[in-house]
Protein backbone atom coordinates (compact mmCIF):
# COMPACT_ATOMS: atom_id res chain seq x y z
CA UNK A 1 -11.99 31.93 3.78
CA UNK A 2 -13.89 30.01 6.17
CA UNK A 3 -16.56 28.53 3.47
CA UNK A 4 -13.38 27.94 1.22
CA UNK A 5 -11.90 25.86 4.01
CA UNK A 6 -15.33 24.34 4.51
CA UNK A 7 -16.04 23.40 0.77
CA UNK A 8 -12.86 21.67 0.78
CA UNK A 9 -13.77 19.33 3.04
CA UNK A 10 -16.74 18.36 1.41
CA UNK A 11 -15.47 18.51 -1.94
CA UNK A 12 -12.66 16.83 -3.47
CA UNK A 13 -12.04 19.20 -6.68
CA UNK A 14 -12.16 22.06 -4.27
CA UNK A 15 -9.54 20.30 -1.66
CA UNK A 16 -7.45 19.76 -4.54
CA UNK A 17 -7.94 23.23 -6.22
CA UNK A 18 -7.01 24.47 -2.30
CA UNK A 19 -3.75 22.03 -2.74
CA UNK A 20 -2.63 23.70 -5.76
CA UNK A 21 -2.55 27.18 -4.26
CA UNK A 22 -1.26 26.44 -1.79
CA UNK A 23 -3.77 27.12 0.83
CA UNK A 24 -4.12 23.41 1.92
CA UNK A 25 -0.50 22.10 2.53
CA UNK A 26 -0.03 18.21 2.28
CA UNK A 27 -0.23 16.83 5.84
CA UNK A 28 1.20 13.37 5.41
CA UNK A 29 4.50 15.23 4.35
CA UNK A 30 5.90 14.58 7.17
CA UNK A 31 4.61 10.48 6.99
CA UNK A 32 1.32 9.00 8.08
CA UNK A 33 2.68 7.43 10.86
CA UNK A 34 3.90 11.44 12.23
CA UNK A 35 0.70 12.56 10.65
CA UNK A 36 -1.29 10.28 13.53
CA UNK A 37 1.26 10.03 16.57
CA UNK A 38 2.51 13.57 16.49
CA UNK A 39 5.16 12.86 17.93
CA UNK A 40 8.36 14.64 16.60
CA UNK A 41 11.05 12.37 17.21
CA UNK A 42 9.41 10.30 14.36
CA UNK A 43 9.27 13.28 12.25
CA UNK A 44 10.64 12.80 8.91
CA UNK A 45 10.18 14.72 5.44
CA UNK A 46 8.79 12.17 2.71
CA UNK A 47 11.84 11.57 0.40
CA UNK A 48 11.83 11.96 -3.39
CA UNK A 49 13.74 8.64 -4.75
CA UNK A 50 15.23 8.04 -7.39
CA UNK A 51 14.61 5.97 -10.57
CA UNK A 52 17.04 3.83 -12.46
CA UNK A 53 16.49 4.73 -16.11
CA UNK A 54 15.17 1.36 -17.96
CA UNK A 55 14.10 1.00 -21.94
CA UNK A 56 10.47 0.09 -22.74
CA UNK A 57 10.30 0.99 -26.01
CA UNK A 58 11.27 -2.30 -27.72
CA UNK A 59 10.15 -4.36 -24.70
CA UNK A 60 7.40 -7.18 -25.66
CA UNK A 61 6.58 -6.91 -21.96
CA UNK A 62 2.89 -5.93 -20.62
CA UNK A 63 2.75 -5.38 -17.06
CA UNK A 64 -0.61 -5.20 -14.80
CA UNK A 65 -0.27 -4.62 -10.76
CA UNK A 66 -3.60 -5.23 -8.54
CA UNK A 67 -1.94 -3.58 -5.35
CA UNK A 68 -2.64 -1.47 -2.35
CA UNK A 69 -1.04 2.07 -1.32
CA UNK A 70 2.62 0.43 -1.97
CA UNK A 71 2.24 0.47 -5.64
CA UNK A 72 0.50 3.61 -5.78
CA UNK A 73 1.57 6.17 -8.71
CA UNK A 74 3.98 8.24 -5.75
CA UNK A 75 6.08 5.39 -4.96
CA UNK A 76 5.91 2.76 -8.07
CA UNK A 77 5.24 3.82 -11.53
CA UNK A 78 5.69 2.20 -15.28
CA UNK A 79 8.91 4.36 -15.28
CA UNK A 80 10.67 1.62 -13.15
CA UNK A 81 10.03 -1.56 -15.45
CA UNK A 82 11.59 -2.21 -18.89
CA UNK A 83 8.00 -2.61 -19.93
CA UNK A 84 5.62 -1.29 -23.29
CA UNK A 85 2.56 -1.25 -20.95
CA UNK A 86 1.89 -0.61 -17.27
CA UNK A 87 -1.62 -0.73 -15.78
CA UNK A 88 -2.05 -0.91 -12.06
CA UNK A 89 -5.43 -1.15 -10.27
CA UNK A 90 -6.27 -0.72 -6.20
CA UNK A 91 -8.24 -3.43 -4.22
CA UNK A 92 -11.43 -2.72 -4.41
CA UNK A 93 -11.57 -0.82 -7.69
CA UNK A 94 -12.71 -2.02 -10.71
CA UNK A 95 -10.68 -1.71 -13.86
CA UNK A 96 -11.07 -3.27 -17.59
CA UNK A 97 -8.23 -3.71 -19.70
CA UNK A 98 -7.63 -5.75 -23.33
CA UNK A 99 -4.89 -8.12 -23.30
CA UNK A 100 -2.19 -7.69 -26.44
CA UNK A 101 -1.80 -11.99 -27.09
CA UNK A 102 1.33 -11.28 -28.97
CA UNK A 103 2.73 -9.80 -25.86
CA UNK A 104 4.02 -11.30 -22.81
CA UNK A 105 1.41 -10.51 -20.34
CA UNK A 106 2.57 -10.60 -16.57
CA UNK A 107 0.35 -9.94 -13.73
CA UNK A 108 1.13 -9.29 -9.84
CA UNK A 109 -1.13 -9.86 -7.05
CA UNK A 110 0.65 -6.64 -4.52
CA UNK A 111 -0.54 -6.83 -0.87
CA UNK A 112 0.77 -5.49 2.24
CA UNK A 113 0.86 -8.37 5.06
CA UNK A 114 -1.87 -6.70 7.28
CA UNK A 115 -4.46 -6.84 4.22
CA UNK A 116 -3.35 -9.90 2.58
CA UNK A 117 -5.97 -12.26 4.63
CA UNK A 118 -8.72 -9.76 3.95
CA UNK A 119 -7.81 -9.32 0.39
CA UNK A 120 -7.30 -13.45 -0.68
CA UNK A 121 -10.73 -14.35 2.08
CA UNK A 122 -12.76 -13.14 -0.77
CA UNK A 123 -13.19 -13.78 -4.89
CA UNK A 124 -10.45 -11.00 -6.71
CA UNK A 125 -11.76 -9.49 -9.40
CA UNK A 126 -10.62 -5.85 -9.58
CA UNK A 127 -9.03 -6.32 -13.11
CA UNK A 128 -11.56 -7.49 -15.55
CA UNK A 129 -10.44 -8.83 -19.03
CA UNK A 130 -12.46 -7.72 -21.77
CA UNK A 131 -11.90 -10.55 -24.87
CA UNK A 132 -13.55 -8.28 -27.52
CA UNK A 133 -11.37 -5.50 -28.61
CA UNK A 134 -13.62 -3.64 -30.62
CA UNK A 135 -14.55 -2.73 -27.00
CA UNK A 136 -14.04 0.36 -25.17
CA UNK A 137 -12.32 -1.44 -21.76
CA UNK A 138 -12.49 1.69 -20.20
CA UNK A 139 -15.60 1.63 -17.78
CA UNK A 140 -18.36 4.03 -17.58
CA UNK A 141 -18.69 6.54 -14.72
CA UNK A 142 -22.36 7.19 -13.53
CA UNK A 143 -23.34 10.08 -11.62
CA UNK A 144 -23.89 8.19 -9.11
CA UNK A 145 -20.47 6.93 -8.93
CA UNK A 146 -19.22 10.77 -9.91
CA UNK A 147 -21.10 12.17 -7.15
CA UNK A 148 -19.52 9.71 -4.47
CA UNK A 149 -16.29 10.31 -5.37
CA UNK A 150 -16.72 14.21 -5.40
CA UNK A 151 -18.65 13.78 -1.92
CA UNK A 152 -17.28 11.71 0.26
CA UNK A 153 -19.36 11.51 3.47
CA UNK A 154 -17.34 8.81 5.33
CA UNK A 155 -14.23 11.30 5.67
CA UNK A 156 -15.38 14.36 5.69
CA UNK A 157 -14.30 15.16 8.90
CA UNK A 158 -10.69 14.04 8.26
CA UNK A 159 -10.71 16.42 5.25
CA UNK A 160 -12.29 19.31 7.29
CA UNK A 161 -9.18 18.52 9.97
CA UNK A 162 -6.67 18.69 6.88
CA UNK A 163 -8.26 21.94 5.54
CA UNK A 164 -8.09 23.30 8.92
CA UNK A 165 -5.03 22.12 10.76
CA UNK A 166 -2.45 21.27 7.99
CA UNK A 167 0.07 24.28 8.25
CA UNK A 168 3.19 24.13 10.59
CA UNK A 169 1.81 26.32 13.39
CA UNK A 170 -1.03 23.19 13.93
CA UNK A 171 1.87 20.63 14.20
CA UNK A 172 3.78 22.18 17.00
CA UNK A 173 0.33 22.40 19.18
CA UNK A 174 -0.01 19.16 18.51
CA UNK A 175 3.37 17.96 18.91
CA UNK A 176 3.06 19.23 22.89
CA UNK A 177 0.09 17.43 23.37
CA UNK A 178 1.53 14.40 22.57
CA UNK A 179 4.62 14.38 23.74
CA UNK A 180 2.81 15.63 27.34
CA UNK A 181 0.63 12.78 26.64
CA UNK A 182 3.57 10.06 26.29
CA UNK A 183 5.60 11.56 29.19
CA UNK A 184 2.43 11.62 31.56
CA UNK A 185 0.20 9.37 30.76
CA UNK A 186 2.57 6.83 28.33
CA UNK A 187 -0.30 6.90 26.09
CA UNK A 188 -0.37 7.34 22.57
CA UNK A 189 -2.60 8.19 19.67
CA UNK A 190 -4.62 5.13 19.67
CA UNK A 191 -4.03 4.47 15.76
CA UNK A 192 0.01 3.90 16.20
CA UNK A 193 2.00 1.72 18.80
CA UNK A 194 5.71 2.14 19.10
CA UNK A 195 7.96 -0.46 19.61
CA UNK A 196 9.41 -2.08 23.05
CA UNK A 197 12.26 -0.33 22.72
CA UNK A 198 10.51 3.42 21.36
CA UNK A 199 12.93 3.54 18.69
CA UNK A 200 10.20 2.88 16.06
CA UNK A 201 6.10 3.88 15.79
CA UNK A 202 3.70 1.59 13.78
CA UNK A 203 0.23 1.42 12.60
CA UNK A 204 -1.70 -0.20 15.58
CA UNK A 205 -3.19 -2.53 12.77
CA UNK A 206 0.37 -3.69 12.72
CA UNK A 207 0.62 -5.11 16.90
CA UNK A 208 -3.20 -5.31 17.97
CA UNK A 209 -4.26 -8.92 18.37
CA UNK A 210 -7.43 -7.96 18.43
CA UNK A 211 -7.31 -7.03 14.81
CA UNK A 212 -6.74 -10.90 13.83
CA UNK A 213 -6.96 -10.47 10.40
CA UNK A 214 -4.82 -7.29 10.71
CA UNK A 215 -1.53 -7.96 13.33
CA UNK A 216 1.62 -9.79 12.15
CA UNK A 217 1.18 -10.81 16.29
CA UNK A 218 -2.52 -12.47 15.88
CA UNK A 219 -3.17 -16.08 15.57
CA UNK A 220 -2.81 -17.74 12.52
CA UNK A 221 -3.81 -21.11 12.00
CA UNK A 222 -2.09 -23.66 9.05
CA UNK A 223 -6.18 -24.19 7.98
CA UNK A 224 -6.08 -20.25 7.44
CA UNK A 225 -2.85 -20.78 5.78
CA UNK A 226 -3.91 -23.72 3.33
CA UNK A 227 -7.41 -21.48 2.29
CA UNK A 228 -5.20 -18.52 1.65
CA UNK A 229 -2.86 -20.33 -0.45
CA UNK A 230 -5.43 -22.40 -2.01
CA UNK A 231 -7.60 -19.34 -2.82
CA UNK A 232 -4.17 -17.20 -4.32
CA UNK A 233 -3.07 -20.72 -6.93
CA UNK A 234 -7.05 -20.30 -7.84
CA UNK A 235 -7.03 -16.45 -8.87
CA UNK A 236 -3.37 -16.82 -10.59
CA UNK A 237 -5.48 -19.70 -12.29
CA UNK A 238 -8.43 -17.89 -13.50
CA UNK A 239 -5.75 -14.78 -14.42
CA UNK A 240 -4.46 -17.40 -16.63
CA UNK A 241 -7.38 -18.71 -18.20
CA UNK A 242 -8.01 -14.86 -19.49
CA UNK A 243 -4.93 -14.62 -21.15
CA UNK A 244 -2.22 -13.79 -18.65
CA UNK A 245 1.44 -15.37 -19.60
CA UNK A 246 2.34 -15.46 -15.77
CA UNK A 247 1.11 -14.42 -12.05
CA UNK A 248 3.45 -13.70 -9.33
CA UNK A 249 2.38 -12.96 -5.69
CA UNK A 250 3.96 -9.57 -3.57
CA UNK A 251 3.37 -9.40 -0.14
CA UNK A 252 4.64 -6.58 1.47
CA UNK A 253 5.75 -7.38 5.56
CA UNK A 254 4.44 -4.65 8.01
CA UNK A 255 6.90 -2.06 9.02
CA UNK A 256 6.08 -3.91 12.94
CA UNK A 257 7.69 -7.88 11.01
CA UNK A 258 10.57 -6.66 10.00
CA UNK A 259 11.47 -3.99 13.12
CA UNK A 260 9.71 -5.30 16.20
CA UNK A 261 12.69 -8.13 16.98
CA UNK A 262 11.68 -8.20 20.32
CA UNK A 263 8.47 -9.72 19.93
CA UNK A 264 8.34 -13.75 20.04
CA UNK A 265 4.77 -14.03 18.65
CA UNK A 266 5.16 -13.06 14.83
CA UNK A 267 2.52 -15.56 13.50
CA UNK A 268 4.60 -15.82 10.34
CA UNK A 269 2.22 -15.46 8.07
CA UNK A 270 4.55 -14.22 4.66
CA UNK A 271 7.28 -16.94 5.09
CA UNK A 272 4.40 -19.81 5.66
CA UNK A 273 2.49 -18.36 2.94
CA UNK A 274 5.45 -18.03 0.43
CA UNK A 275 7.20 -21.32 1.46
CA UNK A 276 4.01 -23.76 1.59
CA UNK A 277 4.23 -26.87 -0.89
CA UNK A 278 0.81 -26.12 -1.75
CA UNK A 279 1.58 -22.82 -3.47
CA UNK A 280 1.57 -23.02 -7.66
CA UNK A 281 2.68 -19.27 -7.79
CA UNK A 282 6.09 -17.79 -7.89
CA UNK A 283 6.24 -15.21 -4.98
CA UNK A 284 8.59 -11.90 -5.00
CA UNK A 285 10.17 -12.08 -2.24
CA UNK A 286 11.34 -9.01 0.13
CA UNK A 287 10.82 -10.54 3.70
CA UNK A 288 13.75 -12.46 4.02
CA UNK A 289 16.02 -9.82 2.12
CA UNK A 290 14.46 -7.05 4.61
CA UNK A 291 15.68 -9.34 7.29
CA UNK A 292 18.73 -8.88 6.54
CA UNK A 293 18.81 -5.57 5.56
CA UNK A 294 21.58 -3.34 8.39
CA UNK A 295 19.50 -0.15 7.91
CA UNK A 296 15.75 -0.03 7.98
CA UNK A 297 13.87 -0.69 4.54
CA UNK A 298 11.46 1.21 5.72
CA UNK A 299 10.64 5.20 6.72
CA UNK A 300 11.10 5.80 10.50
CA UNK A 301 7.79 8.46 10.03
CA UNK A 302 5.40 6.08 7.88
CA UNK A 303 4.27 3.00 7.22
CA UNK A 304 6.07 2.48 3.76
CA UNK A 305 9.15 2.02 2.65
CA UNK A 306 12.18 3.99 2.22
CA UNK A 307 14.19 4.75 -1.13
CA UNK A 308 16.26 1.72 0.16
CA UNK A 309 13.28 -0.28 0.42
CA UNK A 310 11.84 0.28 -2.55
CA UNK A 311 14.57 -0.33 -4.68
CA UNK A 312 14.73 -3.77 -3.06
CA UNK A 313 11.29 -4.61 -3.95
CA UNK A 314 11.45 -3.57 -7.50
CA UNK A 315 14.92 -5.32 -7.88
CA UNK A 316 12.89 -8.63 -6.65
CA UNK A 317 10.19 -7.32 -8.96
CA UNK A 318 12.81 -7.39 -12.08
CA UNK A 319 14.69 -10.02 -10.97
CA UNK A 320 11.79 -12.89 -10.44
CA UNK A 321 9.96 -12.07 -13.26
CA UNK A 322 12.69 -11.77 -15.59
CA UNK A 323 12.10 -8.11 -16.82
């Protein structure tokens, strides 16, 4: 059992294999933000929402989605959109795809807030469009690139601590500890903060200035503003020039922008971004309809959204891009 636990956190197949049979049990159930702070008062079991129905079989609509963890398969999927195609693709992952020119081809640029400066500071080019389609656009995997994704090196320990420490009897050790920790020492793990009034926990991303291109609370000057918009109007451009019918822009606020009201030093970054006269693409807007939202859009145990959340964004989704 021990080299089973072992291989599986070396090895992806074999942590998934462990997954499936239940050996390994899933331990951001309970939310990434529980998974890291331990603390059970921002426990919460991951909900299972629920889609609206739509038709896509007569739809002329193609939809493509470069996005982050929002967007991933788990929360979003084609399933929501009245749409014929659906083809989504993570930062920093390469994808090719053929564009159908008697379709209407729509493309969103997803980011949560505390990547978006990282993600627009630097050319986009995840999605590749291949003109010839007497092309396979799917690209070739080299052992190389096999190999590094069955072996990842970088996390291995963080697998290892999943294999190991996943089960419920793991969680309640490590619920003392931190709760001694908080009432002692009022420390915390030192990858969440909570909020000034400990009704809420966030990524510390989310509130440490130090992490400038990270915090919704770091500096942000209307030069950084200008090059970010600048840089987002010149990939919707070049999306265009490859065949693309229309580019919309997503950002996603923190969980820490929308909940953390007691803070006076929100740099602003989403409305400024989203309401500058230099920006030539439509944005989908859930900031200001999270702000006034009564109940949180967002999970009180993670850093995503709720079901109530979600549905807002892919209203805003359908409703700004006409779907």
């Amino acid at each position: 059992m021990a080299l089973m636990l072992w291989a599986g956190g070396l090895s992806t197949t074999v942590s998934h294999w462990l997954y499936q049979v239940g050996v390994i049990v899933d331990d951001y159930r309970f939310g990434d933000l529980y998974r890291l702070s331990a603390l059970p008062q921002f426990k919460q079991a991951q909900p299972v929402c629920q889609t609206v129905p739509v038709s896509s079989d007569t739809s002329s609509t193609h939809l493509y989605i470069i996005g982050d963890s929002f967007s991933e398969e788990q929360r979003i999927s084609r399933a929501d959109f009245p749409v014929s195609h659906y083809q989504r693709v993570a930062w920093e992952h390469r994808q090719r795809t053929q564009l159908d020119s008697s379709k209407r081809n729509i493309l969103i640029l997803e980011s949560v807030e505390r990547h978006f400066r990282e993600h627009f500071a630097i050319p986009v080019s995840e999605l590749t469009v291949e003109p010839d389609t007497s092309h396979d656009p799917t690209p070739r995997v080299t052992l190389g690139k096999r190999l590094n994704s069955e072996f990842h090196r970088s996390d291995v320990e963080e697998r290892l601590e999943s294999a190991l420490f996943s089960q419920g009897w793991a969680f309640w050790f490590k619920e003392l500890k931190a709760q001694l920790t908080l009432k002692w020492f009022d420390r915390v793990n030192t990858g969440v903060s909570l909020s000034t009034d400990r009704k809420n926990v966030f990524v510390r991303l989310d509130t440490d200035t130090t992490k400038r291109l990270n915090s919704s609370f770091s500096p942000l000057t209307n030069r950084e503003v200008e090059t970010l918009v600048d840089s987002v109007n010149a990939v919707a451009e070049r999306y265009k020039r490859l065949g693309f019918d229309e580019v919309y822009l997503a950002i996603i606020p923190n969980k820490a922008s929308i909940l953390e009201t007691g803070r006076t030093d929100y740099n602003r970054l989403i409305e400024r971004v989203q309401q500058s006269p230099r920006l030539r693409v439509k944005p989908i807007d859930v900031f200001s309809v999270y702000k006034m939202t009564k109940t949180s859009p967002y999970m009180l145990s993670d850093t995503h959204w709720n079901c109530t959340g979600r549905a807002i964004w892919i209203e805003q989704v359908r409703k700004t891009a006409h779907l």
